[in-house]
Protein backbone atom coordinates (compact mmCIF):
# COMPACT_ATOMS: atom_id res chain seq x y z
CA UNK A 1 2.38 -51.64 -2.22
CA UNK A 2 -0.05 -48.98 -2.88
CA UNK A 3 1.22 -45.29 -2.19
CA UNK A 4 -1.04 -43.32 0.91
CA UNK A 5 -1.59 -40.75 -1.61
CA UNK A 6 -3.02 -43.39 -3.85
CA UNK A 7 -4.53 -45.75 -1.03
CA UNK A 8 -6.24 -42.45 0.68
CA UNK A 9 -7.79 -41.03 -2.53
CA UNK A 10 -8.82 -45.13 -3.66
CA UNK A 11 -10.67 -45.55 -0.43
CA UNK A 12 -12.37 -41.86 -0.49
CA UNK A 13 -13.47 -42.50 -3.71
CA UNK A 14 -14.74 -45.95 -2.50
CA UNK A 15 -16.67 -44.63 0.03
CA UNK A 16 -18.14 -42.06 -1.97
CA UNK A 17 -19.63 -43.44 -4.78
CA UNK A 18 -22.96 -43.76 -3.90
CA UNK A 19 -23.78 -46.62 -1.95
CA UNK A 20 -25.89 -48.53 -5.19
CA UNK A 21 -22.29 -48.94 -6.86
CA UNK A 22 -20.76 -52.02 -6.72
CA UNK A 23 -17.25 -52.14 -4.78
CA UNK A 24 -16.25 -55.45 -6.37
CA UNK A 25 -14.40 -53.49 -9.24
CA UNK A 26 -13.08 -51.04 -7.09
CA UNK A 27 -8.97 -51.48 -6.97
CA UNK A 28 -8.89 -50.66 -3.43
CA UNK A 29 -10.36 -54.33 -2.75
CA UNK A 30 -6.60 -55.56 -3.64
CA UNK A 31 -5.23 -53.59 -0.36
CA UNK A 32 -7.57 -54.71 1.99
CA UNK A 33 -7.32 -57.83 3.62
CA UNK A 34 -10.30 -60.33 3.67
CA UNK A 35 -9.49 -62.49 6.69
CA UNK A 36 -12.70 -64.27 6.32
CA UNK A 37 -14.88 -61.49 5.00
CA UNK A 38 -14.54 -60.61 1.12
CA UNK A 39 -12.73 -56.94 0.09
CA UNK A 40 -15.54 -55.77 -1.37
CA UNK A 41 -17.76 -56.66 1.66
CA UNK A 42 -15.31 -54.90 4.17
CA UNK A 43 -15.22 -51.93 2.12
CA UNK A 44 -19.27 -51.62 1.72
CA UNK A 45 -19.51 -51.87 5.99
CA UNK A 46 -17.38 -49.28 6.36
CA UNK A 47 -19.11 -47.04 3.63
CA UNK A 48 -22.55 -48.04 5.21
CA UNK A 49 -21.18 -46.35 8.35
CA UNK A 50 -19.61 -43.38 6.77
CA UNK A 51 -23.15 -42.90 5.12
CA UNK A 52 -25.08 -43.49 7.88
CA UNK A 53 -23.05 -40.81 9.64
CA UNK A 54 -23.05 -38.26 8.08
CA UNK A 55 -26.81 -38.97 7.24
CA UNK A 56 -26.95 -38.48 11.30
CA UNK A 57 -25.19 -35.43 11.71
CA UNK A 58 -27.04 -33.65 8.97
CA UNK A 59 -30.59 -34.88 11.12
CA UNK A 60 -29.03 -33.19 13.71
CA UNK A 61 -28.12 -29.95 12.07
CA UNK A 62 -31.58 -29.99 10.29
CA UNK A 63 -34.12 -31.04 12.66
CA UNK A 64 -37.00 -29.18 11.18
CA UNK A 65 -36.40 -30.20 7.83
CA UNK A 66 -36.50 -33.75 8.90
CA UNK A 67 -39.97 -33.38 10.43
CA UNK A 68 -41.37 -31.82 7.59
CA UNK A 69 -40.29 -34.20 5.16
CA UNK A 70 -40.16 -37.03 7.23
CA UNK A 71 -37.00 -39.72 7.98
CA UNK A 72 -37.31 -41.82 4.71
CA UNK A 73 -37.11 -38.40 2.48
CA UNK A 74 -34.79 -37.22 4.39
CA UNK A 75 -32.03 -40.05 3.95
CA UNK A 76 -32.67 -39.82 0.41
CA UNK A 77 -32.15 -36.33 0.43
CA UNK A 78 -29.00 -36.81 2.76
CA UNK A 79 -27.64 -39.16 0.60
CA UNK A 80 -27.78 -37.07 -2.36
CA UNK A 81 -25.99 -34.58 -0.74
CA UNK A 82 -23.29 -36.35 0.79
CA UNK A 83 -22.37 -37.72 -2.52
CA UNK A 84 -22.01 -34.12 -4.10
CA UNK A 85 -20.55 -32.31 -1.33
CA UNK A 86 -19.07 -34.46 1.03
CA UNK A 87 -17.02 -33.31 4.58
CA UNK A 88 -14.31 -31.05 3.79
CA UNK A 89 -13.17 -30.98 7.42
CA UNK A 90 -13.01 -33.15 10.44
CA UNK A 91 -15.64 -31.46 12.51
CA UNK A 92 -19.26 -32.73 11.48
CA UNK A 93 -20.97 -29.30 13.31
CA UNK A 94 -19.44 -27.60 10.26
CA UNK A 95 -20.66 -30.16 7.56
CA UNK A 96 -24.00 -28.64 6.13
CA UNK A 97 -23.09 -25.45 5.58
CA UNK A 98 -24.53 -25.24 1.37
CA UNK A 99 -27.24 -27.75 2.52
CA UNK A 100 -29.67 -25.43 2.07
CA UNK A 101 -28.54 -24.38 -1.76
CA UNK A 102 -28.41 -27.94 -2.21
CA UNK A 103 -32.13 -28.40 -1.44
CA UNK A 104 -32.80 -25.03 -3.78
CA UNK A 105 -31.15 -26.35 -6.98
CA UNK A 106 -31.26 -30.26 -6.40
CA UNK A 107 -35.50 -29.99 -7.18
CA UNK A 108 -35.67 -32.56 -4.24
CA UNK A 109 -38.40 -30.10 -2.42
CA UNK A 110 -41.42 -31.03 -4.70
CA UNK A 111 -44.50 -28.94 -3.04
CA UNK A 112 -42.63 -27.48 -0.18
CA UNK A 113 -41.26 -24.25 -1.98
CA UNK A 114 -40.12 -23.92 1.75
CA UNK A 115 -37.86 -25.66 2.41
CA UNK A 116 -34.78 -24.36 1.18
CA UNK A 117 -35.33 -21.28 3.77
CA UNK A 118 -36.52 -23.72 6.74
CA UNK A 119 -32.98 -25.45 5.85
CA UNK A 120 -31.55 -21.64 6.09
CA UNK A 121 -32.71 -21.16 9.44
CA UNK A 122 -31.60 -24.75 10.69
CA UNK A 123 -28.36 -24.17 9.86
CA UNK A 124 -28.41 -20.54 11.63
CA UNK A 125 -29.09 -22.15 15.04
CA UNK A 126 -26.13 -24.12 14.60
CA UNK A 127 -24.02 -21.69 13.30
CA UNK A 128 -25.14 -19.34 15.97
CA UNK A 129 -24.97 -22.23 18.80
CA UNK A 130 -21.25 -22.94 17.62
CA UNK A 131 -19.88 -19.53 16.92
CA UNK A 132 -16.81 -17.76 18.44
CA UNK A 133 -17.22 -16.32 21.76
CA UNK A 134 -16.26 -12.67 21.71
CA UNK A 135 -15.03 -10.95 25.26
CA UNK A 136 -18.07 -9.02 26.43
CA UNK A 137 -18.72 -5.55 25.18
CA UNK A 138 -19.61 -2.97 27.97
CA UNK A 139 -22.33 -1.14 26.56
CA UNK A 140 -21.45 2.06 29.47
CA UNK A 141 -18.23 2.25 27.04
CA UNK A 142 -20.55 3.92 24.62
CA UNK A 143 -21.25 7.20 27.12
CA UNK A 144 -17.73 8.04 26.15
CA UNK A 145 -19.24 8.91 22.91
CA UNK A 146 -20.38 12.18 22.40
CA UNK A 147 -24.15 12.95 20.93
CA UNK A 148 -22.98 14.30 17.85
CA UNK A 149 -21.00 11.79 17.14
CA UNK A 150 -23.09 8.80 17.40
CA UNK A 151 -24.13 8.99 13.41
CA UNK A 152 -20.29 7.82 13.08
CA UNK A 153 -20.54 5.09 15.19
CA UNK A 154 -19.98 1.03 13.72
CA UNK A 155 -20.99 -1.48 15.89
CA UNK A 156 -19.39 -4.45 15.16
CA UNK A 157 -21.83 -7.89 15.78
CA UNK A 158 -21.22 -10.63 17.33
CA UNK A 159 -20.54 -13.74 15.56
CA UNK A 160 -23.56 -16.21 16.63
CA UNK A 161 -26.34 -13.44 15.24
CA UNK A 162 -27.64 -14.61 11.86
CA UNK A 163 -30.49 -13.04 10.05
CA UNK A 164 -32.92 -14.77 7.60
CA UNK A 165 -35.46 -13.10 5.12
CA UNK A 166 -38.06 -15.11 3.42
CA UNK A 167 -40.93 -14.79 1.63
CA UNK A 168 -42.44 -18.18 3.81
CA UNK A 169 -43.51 -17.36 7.07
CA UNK A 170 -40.95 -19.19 8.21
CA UNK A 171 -41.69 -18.96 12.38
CA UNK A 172 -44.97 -20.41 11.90
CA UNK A 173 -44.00 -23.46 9.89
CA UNK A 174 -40.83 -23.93 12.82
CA UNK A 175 -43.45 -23.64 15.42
CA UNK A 176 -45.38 -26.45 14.06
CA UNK A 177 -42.75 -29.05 13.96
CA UNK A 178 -41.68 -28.86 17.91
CA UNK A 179 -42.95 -31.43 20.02
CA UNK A 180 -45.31 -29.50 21.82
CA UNK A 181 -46.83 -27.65 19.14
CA UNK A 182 -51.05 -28.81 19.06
CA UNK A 183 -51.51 -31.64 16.54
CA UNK A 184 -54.50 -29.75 14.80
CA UNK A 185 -52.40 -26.50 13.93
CA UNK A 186 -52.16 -25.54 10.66
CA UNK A 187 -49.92 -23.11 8.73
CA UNK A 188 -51.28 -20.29 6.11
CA UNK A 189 -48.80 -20.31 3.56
CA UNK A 190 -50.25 -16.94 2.20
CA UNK A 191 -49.01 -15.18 5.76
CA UNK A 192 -46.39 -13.25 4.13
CA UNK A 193 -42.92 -13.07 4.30
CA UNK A 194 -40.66 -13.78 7.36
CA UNK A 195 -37.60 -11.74 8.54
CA UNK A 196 -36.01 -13.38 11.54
CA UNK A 197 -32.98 -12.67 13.98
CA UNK A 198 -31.63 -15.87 15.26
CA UNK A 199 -28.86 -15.59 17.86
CA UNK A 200 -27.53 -16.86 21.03
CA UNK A 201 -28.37 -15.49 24.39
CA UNK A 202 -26.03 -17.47 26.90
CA UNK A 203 -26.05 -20.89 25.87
CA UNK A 204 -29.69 -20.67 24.51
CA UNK A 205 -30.13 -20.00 20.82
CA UNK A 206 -33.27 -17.77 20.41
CA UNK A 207 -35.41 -16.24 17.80
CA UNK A 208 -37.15 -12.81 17.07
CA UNK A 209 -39.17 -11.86 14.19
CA UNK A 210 -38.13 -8.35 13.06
CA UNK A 211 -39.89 -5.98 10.82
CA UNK A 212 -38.56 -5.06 7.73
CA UNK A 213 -36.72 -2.12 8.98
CA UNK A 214 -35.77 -3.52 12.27
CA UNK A 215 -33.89 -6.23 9.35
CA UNK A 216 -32.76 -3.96 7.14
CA UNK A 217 -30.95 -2.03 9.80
CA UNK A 218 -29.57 -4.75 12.07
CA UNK A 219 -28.16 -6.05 7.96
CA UNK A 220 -26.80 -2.36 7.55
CA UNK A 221 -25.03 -2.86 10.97
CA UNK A 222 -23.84 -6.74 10.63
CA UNK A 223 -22.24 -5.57 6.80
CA UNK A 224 -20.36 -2.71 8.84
CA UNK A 225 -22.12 0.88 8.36
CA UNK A 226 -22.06 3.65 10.25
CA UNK A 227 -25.47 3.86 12.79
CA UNK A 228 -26.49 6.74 10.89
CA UNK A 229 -26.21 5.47 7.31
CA UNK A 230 -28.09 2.05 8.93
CA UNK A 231 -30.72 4.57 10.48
CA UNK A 232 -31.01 6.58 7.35
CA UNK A 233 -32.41 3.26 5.75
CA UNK A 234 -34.85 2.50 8.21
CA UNK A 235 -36.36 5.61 8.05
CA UNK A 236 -39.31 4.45 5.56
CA UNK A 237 -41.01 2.90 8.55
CA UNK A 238 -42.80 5.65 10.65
CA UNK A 239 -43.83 3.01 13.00
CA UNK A 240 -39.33 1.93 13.53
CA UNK A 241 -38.28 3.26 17.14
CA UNK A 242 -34.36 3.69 16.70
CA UNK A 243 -34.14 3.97 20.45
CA UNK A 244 -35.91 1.26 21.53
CA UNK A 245 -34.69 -1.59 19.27
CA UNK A 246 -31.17 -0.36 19.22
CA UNK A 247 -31.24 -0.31 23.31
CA UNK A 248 -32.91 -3.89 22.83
CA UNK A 249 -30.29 -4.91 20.39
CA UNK A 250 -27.26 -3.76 22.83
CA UNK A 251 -29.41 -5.29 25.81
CA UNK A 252 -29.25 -9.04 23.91
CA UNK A 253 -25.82 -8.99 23.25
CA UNK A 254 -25.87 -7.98 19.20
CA UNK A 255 -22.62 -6.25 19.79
CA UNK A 256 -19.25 -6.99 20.37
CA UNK A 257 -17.65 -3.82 20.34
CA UNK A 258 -17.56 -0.33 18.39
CA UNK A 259 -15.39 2.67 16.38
CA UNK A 260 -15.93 5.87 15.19
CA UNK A 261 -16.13 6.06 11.31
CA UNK A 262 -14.15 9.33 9.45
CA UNK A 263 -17.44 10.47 8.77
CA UNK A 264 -21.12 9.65 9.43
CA UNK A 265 -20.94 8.88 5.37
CA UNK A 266 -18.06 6.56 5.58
CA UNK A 267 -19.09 2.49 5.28
């Protein structure tokens, strides 16, 4: 009799193969019983399922790529990827997560330089959708603070808040692949670059697109600096109102909480 150890890693290497392979040569065919249905044909149902699975789940997780490339691609694509990185855990909402590197470096995108980034955000609003739950932070806590020493402060973020920087406009090609999104639209790749903030508000997962040094400090704040060294780097932009977008940010639920640095250097 075949040890689990041995039986377990036989049948995942079965099943992951690639489903061209044959399974008649496969050793695990001599622990599986045919009653009626050959080894080798049990083994390939069950591997059609697995494959067809996990094929699912990833549609799920990347809707938008699937529209863009359409469902045929996509399986290929799928396929591709479940043979090189296949689940490492039991929860498929988590499988996905270097799908997007995957598209980069497997040269699978042809002429949709794009797509990469559109798998990016994809996997954002279900990272964000699925994220821990913080307690809510009670932004009057922050009057305890006194005026000179709010360069010291460190907002900490809340887990489902993701932010995405692209040289695609990514919003616009999103926008075109919902269902109610005008047949006739039409995306100018030569827009510019994209810098989004995708997060959850309640059990909505939303999207803003920020300007480069609304990005660059909401990045200073998510990487845990001081508001005054992530203010100091925003202050290129004449046109950046500190006040406003940081009472917005606080207002949407960016933050789950706060401390006072050493010094407005420290972080």
């Amino acid at each position: 009799m075949t040890a689990l150890h041995d039986l377990q890693r036989g049948w995942r290497q079965a099943m992951l193969q690639g489903s061209p392979a044959p399974l008649s040569g496969s050793p695990l065919c001599g622990d599986v019983r045919g009653d009626g249905i050959a080894p080798e044909r049990r083994l390939g149902i069950h591997r059609n399922h697995l494959y067809v699975t996990l094929r699912e789940a990833l549609g799920g997780t990347f809707p938008t790529v699937k529209a863009l490339v359409g469902a045929d691609f996509f399986d290929a694509l799928a396929t591709r990827f479940v043979i090189a990185h296949p689940p490492r855990g039991p929860c498929l909402f988590e499988y996905g997560h270097d799908f997007a590197a995957f598209i980069r470096d497997s040269g699978m995108a042809g002429d949709l330089p794009y797509l990469a980034d559109i798998a990016g955000l994809d996997w954002a609003f279900n990272a964000c959708f699925h994220a821990e739950d913080p307690p809510p932070f009670d932004p009057a806590s922050l009057g305890a603070v006194a005026a000179e020493d709010y360069g010291r402060l460190v907002l900490a973020t809340v887990p489902a808040m993701a932010l995405l920087s692209s040289d695609w406009p990514l919003a616009a090609i999103w926008q075109v692949t919902q269902p109610d999104s005008p047949a006739d639209v039409r995306v100018d790749l030569d827009a510019g670059a994209d810098r989004l903030l995708v997060h959850r508000n309640d059990w909505d997962v939303v999207w803003r697109q920020l300007s480069l040094a609304e990005h660059d400090f909401l990045q200073a704040l998510q990487a845990g600096r001081t508001l005054g060294a992530a203010a100091a780097g925003a202050e290129g932009d004449p046109a950046f109102d500190l006040g406003g977008f940081l009472g917005w940010a606080i207002g949407a639920g960016l933050f789950r909480g706060f401390h006072l640095a050493e010094n407005a250097a420290d972080a």
